[in-house]
N, C-alpha and C. Protein backbone atom coordinates (compact mmCIF):
# COMPACT_ATOMS: atom_id res chain seq x y z
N UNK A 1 32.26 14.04 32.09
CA UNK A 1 33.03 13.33 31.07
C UNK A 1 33.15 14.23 29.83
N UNK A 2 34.35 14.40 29.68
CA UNK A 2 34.60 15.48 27.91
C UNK A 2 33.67 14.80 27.04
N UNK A 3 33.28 13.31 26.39
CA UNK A 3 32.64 13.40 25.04
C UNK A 3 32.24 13.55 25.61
N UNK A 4 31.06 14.08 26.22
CA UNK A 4 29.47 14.33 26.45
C UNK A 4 29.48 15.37 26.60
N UNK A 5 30.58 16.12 27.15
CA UNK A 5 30.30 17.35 26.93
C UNK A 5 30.83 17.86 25.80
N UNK A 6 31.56 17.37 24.94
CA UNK A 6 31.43 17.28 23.29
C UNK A 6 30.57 16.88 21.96
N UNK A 7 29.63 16.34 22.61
CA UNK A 7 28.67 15.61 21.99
C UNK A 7 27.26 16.58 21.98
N UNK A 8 27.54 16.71 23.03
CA UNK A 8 26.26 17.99 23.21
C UNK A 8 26.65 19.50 22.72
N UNK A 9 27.81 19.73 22.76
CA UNK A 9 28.54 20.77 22.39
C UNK A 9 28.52 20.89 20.45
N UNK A 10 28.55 19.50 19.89
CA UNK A 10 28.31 19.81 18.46
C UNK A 10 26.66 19.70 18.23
N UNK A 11 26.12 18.93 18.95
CA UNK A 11 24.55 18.94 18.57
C UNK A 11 23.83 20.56 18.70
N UNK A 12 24.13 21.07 19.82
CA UNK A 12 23.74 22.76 20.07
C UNK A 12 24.11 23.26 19.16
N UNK A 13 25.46 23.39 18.63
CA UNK A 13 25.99 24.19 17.57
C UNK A 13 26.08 23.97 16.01
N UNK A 14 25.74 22.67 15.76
CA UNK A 14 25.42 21.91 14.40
C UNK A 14 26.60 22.00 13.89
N UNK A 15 27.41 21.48 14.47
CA UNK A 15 29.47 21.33 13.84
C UNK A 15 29.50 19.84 13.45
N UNK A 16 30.34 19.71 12.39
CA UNK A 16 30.14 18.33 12.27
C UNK A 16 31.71 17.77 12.94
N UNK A 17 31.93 16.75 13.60
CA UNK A 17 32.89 16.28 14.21
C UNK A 17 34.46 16.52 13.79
N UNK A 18 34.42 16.34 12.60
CA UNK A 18 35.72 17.11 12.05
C UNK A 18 36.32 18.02 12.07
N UNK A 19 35.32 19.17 11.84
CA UNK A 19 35.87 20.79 11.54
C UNK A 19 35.88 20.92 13.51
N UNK A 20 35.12 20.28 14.33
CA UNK A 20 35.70 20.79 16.04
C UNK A 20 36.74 20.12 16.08
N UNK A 21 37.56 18.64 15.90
CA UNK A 21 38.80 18.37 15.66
C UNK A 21 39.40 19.41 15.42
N UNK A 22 39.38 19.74 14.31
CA UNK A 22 39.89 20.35 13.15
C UNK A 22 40.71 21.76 13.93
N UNK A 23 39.20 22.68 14.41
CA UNK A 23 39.15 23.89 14.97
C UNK A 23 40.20 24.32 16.00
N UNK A 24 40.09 23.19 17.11
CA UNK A 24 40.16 22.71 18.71
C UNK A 24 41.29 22.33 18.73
N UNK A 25 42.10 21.34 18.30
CA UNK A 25 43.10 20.94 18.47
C UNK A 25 43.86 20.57 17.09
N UNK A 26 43.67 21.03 16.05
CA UNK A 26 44.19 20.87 14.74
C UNK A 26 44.37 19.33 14.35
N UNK A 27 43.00 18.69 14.84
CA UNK A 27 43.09 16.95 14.40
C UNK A 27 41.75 16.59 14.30
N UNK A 28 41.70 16.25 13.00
CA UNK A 28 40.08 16.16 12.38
C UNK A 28 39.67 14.70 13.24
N UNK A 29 40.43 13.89 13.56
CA UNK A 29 39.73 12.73 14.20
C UNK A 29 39.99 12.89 15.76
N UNK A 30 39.78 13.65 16.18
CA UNK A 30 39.74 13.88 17.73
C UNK A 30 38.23 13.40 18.12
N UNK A 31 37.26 13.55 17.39
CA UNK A 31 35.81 13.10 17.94
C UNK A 31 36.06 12.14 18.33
N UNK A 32 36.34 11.30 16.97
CA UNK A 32 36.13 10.14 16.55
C UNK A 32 37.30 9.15 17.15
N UNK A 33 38.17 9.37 17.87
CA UNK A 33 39.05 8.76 18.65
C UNK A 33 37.98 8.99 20.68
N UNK A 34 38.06 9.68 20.93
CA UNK A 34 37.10 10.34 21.46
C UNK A 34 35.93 9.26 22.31
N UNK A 35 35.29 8.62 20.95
CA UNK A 35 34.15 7.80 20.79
C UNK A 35 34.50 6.81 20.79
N UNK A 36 35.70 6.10 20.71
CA UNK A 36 36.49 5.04 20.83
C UNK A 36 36.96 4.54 22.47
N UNK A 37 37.19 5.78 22.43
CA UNK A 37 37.78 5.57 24.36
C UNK A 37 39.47 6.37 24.57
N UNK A 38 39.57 7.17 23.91
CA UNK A 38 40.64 7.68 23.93
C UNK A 38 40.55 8.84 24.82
N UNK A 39 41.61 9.12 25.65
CA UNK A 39 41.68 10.04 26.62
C UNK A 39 42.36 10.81 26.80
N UNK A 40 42.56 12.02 26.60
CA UNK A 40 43.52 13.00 26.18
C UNK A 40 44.22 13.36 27.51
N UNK A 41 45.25 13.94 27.01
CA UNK A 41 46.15 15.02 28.08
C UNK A 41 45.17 16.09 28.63
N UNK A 42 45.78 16.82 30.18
CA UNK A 42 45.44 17.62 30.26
C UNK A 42 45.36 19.05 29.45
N UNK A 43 46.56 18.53 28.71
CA UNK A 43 46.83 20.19 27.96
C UNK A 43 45.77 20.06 26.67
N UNK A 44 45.60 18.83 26.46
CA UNK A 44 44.47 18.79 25.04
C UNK A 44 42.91 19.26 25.40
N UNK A 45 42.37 18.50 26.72
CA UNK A 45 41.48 18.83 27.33
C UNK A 45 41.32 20.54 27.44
N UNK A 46 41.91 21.26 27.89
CA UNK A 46 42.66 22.30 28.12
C UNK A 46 42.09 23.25 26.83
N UNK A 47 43.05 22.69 25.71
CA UNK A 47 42.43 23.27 23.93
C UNK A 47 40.85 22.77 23.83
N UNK A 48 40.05 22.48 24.18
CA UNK A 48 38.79 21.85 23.68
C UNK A 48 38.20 22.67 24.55
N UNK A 49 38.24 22.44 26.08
CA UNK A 49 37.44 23.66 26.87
C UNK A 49 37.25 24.84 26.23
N UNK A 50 38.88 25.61 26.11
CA UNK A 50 39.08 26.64 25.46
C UNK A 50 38.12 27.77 24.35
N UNK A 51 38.11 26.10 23.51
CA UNK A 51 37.57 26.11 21.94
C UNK A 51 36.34 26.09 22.58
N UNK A 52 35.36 25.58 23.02
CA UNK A 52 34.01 25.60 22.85
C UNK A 52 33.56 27.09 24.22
N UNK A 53 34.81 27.36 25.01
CA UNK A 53 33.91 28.23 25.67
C UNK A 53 34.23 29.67 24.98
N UNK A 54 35.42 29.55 24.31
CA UNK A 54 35.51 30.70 23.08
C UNK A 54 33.88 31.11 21.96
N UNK A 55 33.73 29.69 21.42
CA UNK A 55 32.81 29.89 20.42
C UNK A 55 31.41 29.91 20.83
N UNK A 56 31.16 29.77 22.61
CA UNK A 56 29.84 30.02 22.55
C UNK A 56 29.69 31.54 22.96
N UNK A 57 30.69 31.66 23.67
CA UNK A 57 30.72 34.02 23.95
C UNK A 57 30.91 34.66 22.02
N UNK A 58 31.39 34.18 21.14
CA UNK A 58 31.64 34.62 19.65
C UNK A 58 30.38 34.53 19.40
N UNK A 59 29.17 33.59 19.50
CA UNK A 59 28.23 33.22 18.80
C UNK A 59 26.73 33.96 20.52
N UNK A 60 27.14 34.29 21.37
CA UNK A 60 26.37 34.84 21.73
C UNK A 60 25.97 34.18 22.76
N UNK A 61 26.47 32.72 23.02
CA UNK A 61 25.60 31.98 23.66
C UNK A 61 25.67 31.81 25.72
């Protein structure tokens, strides 16, 4: 399931829900829709993979 693997993805990295919106798909309430029950496109899914498997090879991880 994406939040969870978003959820765990800001707790490892200490991001606060906004700025990965923000980062990921240029929408500060993407968590927080997210946590609601909202279910994205493939192509959004797509930007979020992207984004977090970008920033854990940048950061070393």
């Amino acid at each position: 399931m994406l939040i969870r693997a978003v959820e765990k993805f800001l707790r490892d990295n200490g991001i606060p829900a906004t700025r990965f919106g923000r980062e990921s798909v240029r929408d500060p309430r993407l968590v927080f829709d997210l946590r609601q029950g909202r279910e994205p496109g493939e192509r959004i899914k797509r930007r979020i993979e992207h984004f977090m498997n970008t920033y854990r090879r940048s950061v070393g991880q």
